[in-house]
C-alpha atoms as a PDB file:
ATOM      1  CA  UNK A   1     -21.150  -2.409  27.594  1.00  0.00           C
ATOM      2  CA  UNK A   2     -17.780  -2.499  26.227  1.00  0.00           C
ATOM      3  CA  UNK A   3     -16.650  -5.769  28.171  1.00  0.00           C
ATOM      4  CA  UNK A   4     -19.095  -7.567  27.256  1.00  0.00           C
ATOM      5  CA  UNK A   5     -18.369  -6.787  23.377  1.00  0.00           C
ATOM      6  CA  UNK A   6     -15.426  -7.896  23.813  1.00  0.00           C
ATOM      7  CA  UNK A   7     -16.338 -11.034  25.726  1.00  0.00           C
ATOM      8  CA  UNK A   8     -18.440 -11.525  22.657  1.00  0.00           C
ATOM      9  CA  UNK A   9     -15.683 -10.915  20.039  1.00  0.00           C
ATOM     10  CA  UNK A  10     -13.698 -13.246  22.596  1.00  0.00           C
ATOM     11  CA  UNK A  11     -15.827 -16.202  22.158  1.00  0.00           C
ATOM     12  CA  UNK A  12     -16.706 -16.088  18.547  1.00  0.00           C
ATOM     13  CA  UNK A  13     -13.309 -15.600  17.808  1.00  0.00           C
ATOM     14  CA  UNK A  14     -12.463 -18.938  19.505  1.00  0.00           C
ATOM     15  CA  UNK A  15     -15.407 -20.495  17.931  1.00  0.00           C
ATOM     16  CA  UNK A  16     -13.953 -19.883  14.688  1.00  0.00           C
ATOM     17  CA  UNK A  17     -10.603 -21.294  15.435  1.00  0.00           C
ATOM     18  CA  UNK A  18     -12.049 -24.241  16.672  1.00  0.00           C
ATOM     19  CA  UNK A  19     -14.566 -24.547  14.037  1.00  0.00           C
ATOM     20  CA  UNK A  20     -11.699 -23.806  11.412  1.00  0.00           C
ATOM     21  CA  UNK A  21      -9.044 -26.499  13.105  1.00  0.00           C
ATOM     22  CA  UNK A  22     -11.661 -29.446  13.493  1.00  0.00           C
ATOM     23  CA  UNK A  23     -12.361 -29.168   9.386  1.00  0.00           C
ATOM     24  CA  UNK A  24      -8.962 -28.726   7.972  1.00  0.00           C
ATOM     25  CA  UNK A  25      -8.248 -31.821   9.746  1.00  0.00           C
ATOM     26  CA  UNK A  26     -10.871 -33.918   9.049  1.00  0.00           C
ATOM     27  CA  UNK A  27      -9.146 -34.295   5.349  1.00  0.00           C
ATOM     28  CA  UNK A  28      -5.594 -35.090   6.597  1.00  0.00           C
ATOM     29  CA  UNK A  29      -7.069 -37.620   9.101  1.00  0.00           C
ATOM     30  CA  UNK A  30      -9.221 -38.997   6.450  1.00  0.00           C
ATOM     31  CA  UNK A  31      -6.015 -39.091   3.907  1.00  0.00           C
ATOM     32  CA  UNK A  32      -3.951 -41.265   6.760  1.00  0.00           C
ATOM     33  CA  UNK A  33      -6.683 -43.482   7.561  1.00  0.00           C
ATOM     34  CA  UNK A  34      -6.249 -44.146   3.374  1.00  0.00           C
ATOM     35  CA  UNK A  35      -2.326 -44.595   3.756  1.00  0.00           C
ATOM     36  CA  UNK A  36      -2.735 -47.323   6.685  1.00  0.00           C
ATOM     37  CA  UNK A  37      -5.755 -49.001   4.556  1.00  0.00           C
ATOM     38  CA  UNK A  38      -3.495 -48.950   1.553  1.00  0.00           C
ATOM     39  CA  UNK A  39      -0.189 -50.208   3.010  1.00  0.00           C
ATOM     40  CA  UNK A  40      -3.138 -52.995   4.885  1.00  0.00           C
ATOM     41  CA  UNK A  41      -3.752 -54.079   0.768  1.00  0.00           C
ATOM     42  CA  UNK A  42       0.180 -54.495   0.212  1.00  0.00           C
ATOM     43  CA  UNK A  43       0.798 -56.624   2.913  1.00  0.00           C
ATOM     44  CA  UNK A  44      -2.167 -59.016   2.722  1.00  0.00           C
ATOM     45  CA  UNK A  45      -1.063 -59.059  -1.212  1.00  0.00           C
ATOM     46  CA  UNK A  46       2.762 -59.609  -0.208  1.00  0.00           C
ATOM     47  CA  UNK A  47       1.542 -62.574   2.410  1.00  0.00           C
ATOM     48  CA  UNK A  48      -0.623 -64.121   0.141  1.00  0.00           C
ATOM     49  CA  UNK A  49      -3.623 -63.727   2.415  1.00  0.00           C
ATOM     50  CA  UNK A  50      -7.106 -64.230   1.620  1.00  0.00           C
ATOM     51  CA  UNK A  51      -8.406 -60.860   3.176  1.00  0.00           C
ATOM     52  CA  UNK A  52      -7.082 -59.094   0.547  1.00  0.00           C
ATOM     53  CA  UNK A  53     -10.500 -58.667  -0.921  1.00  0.00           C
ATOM     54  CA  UNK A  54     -11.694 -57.703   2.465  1.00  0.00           C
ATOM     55  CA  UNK A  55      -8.421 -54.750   2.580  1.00  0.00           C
ATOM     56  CA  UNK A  56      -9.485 -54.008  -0.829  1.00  0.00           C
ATOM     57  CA  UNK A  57     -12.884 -53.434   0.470  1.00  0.00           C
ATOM     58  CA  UNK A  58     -11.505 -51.335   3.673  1.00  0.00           C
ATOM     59  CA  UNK A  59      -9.627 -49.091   1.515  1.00  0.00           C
ATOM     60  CA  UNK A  60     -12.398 -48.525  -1.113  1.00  0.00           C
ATOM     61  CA  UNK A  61     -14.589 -47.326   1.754  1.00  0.00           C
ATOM     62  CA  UNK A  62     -11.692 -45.277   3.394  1.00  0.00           C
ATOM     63  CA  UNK A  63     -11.248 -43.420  -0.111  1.00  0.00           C
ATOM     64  CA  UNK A  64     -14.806 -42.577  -0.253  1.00  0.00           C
ATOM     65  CA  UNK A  65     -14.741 -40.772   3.311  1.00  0.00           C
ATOM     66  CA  UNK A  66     -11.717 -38.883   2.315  1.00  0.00           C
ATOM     67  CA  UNK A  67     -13.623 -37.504  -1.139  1.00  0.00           C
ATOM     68  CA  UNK A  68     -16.565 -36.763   1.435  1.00  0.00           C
ATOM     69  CA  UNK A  69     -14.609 -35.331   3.811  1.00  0.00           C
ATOM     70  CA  UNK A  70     -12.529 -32.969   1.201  1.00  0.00           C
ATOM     71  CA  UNK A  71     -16.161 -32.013  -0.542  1.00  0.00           C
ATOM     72  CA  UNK A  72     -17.199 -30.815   2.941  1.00  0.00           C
ATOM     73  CA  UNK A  73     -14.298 -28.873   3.905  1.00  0.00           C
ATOM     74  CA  UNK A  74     -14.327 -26.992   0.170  1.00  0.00           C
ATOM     75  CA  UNK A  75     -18.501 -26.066   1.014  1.00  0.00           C
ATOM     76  CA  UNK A  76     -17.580 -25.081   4.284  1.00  0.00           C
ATOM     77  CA  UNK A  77     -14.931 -22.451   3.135  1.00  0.00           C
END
């Protein structure tokens, strides 16, 4: 009866890591998706391109999964 206790306390330990790891980085990969959308803006600006309302549009979107992303990870704590 013991082992299997702990075989229990085993696993839901590990569930909780894992659980805990894949939602404290869904914010930091959220916030560098951001940073490579943002420094996507300054170049098309810098070049003069005309995608720079399509960046714009990227990066607007990007921003909105980060806020979504950080909401989560504050309910989920």
């Amino acid at each position: 009866m013991k082992t299997k206790q702990l075989i229990g306390a085993l696993a839901f330990t590990i569930v909780c890591a894992a659980t805990q790891i894949s939602c404290s980085s869904k914010p930091s990969d959220k916030a560098e998706e951001v940073q490579d959308k943002k420094e996507d803006v300054m170049e098309a600006q810098a070049e003069g391109d005309s995608s720079v309302k399509d960046e714009q549009a990227e990066l607007d979107s990007a921003r909105k999964d980060y806020r979504e992303a950080v909401k989560d990870s504050i309910k989920n704590q």
